[in-house]
Every structure is written in C-alpha cells, then in structure tokens.
N, C-alpha and C. Protein backbone atom coordinates (compact mmCIF):
# COMPACT_ATOMS: atom_id res chain seq x y z
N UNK A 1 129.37 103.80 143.49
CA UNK A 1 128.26 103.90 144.42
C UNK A 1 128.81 104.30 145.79
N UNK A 2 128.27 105.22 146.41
CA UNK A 2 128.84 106.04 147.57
C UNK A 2 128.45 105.27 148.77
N UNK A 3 128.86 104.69 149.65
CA UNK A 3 128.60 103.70 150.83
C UNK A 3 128.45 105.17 152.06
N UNK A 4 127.53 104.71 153.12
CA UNK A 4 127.30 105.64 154.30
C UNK A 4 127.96 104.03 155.32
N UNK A 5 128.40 105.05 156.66
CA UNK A 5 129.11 104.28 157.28
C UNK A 5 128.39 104.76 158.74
N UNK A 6 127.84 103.57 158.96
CA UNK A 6 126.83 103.65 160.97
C UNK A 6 127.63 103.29 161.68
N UNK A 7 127.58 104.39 162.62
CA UNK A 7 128.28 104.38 163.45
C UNK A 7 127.69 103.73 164.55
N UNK A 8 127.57 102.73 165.27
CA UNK A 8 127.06 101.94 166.65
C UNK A 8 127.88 102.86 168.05
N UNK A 9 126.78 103.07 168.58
CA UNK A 9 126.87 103.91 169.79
C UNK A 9 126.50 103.13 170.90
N UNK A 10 127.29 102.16 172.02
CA UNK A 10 126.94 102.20 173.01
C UNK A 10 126.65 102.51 174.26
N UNK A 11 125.18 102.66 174.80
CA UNK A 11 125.05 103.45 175.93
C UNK A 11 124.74 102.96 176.70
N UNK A 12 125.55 102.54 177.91
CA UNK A 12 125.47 101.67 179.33
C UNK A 12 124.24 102.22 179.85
N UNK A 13 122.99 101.63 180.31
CA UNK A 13 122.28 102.21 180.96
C UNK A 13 122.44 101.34 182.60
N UNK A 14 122.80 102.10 183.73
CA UNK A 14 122.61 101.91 185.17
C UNK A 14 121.36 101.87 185.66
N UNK A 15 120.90 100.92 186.32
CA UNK A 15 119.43 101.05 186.91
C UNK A 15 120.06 100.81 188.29
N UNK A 16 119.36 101.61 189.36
CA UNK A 16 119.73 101.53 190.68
C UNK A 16 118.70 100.88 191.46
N UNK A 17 118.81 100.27 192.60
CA UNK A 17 117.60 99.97 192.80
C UNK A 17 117.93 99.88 194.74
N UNK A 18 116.96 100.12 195.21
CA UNK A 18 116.55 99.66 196.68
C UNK A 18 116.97 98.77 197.27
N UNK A 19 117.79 98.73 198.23
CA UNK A 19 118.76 97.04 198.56
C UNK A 19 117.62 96.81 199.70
N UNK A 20 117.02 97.49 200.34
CA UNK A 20 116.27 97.58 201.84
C UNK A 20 115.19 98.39 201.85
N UNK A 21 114.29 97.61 202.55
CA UNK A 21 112.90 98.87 202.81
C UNK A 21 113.40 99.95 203.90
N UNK A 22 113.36 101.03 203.09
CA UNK A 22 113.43 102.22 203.60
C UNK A 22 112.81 103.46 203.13
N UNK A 23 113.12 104.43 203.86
CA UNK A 23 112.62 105.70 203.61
C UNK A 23 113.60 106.91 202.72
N UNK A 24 113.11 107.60 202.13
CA UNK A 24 113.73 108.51 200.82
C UNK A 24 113.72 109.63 201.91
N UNK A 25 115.07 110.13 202.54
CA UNK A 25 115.30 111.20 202.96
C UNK A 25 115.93 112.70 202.93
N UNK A 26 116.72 111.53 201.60
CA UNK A 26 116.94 113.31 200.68
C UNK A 26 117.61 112.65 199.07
N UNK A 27 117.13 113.86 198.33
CA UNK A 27 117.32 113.59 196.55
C UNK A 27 118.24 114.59 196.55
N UNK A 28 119.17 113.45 195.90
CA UNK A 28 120.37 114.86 195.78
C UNK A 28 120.77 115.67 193.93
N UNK A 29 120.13 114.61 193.07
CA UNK A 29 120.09 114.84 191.88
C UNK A 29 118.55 114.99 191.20
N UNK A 30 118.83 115.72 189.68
CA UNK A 30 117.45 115.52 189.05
C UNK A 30 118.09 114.89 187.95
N UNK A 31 116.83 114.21 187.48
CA UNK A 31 117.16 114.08 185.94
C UNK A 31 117.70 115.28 184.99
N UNK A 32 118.99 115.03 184.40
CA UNK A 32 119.47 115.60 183.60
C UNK A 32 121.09 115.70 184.35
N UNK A 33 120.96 115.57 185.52
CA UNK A 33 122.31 115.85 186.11
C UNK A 33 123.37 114.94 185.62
N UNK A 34 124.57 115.41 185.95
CA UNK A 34 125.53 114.75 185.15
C UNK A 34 126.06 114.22 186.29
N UNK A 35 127.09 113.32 186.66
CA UNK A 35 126.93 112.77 187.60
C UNK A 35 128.56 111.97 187.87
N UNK A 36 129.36 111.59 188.45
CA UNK A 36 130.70 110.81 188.42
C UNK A 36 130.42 109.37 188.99
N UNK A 37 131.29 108.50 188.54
CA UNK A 37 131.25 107.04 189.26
C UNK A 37 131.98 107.31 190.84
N UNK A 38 130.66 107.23 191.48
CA UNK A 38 130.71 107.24 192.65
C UNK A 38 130.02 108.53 193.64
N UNK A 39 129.31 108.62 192.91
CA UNK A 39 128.38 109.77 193.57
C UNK A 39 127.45 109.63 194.19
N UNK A 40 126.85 110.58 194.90
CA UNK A 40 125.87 109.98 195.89
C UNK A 40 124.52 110.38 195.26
N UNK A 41 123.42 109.50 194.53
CA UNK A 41 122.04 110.51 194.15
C UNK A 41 121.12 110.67 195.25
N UNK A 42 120.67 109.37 196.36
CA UNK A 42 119.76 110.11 197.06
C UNK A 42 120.43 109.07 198.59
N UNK A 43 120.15 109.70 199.89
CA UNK A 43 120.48 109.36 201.02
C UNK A 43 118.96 108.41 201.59
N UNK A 44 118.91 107.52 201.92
CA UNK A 44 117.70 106.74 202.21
C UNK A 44 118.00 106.46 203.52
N UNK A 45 117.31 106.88 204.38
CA UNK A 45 116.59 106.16 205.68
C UNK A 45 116.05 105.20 206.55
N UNK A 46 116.66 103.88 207.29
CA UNK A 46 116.36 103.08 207.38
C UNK A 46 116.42 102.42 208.61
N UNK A 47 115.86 102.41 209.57
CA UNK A 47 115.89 102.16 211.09
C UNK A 47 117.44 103.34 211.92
N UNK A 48 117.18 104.29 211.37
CA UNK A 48 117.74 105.85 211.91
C UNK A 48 119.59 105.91 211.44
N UNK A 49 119.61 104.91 210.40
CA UNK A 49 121.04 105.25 209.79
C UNK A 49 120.65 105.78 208.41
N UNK A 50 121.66 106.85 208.04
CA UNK A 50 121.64 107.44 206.76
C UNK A 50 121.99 106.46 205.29
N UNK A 51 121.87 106.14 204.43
CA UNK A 51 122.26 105.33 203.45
C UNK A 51 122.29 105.86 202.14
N UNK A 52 123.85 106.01 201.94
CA UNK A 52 123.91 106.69 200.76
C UNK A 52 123.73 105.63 199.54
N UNK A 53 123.01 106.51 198.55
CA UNK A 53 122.46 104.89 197.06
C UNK A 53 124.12 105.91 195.92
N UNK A 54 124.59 105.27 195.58
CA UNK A 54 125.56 106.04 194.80
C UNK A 54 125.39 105.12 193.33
N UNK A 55 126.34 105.79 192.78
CA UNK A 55 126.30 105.79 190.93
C UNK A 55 127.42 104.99 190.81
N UNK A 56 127.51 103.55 189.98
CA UNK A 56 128.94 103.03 189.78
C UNK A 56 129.35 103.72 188.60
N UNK A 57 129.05 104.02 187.80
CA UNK A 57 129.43 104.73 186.64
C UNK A 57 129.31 106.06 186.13
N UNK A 58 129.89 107.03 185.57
CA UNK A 58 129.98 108.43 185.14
C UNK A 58 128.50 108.47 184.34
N UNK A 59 127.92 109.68 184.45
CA UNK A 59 127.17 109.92 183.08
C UNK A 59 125.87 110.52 183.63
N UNK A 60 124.70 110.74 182.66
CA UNK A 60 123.24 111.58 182.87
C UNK A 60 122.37 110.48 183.55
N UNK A 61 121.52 111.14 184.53
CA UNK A 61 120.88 110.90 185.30
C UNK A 61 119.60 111.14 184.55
N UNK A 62 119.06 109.48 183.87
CA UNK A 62 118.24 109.55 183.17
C UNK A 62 116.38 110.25 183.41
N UNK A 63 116.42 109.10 184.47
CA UNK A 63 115.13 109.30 185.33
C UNK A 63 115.36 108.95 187.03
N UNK A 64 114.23 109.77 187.43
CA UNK A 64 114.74 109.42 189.17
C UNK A 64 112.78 109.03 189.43
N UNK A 65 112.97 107.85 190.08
CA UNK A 65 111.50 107.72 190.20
C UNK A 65 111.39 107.42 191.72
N UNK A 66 111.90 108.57 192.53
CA UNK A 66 111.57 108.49 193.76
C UNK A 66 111.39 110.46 194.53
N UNK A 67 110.81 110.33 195.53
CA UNK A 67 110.79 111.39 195.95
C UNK A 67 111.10 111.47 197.48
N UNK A 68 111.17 112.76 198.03
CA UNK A 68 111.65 113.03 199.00
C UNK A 68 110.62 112.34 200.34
N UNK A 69 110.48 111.57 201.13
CA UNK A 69 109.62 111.03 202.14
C UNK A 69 108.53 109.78 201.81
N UNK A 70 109.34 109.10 200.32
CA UNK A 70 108.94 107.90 199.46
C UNK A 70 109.01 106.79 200.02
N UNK A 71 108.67 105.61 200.65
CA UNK A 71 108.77 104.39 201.85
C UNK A 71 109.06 103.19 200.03
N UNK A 72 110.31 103.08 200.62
CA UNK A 72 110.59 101.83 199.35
C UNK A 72 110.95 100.72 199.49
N UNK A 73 110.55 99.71 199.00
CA UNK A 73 110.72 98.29 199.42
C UNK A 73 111.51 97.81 198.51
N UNK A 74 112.24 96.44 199.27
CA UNK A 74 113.61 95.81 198.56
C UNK A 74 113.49 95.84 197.07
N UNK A 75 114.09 96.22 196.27
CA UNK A 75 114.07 96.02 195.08
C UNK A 75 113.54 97.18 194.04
N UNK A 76 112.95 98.11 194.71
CA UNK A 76 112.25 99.22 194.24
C UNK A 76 113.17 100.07 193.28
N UNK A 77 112.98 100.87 191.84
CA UNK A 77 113.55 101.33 191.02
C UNK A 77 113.79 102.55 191.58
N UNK A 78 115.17 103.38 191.94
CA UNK A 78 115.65 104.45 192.60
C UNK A 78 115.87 105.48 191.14
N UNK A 79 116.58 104.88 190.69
CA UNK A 79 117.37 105.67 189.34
C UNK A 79 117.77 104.90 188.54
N UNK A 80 117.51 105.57 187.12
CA UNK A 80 118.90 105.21 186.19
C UNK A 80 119.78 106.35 185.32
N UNK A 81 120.87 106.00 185.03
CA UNK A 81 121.87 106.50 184.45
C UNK A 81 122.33 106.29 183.59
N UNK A 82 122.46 107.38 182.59
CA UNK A 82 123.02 106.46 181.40
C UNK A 82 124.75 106.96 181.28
N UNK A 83 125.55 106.20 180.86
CA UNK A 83 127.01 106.31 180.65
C UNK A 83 127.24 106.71 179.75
C-alpha cells in the first residue's frame, strides 16, 4: 500500500499595528510586495514627527488596510505580512 507524505508548511503571519494616534502620510508598499526584516511599509504622522512602521520579518505583504491621509488610533491594523 503506497503511503503519501504531508508536508506541514509554516507561515509566520506579522500583523502590524498603530502604536499612536496618528496620521498615514505616506504608503510605501502594496500588497504583494516582497519586503526584508526591517523595512519601512508606511511613514505615519504624528504631532509633526515622521514615524517609520517597519517589518520585523522578511516576506509578502499580505494586506495593507490603510491609506494615504488615514487618522489611526492606538492599536489600529496597519499591515500584515506573511514570512
């Protein structure tokens, strides 16, 4: 009897999120982008300093659920990534 052999694939998913209410002042990725640990996806705005949101881990830039001039509050879903 011929046995099949599954292979288990794990895929880190990164969720980024909003440390501070601020403003979305520039998107630097789309979904699909590929991306390095330590990259910058979008620069956020927040009483007139720039704030870069970066990627701890390598990999595709699953979904981005923010846009350019977006007002986001603590905790708000920026991105995720998958590894």
């Amino acid at each position: 009897m011929g046995g099949r052999t599954v292979e288990e694939v794990l895929v880190v998913v990164e969720e980024i999120h909003a440390e501070m209410v601020s403003s979305v002042w520039k998107v630097l990725v789309q979904p699909g982008s590929e991306v390095a640990a330590g990259d910058t996806l979008v620069i956020l705005e927040s009483m007139k300093m720039e704030i870069p949101v970066l990627t701890e881990q390598a990999g595709t830039v699953r979904e981005l659920h923010v846009v350019e001039g977006e007002v986001l509050q603590e905790g708000d879903l920026i991105a995720t990534v998958d590894g």
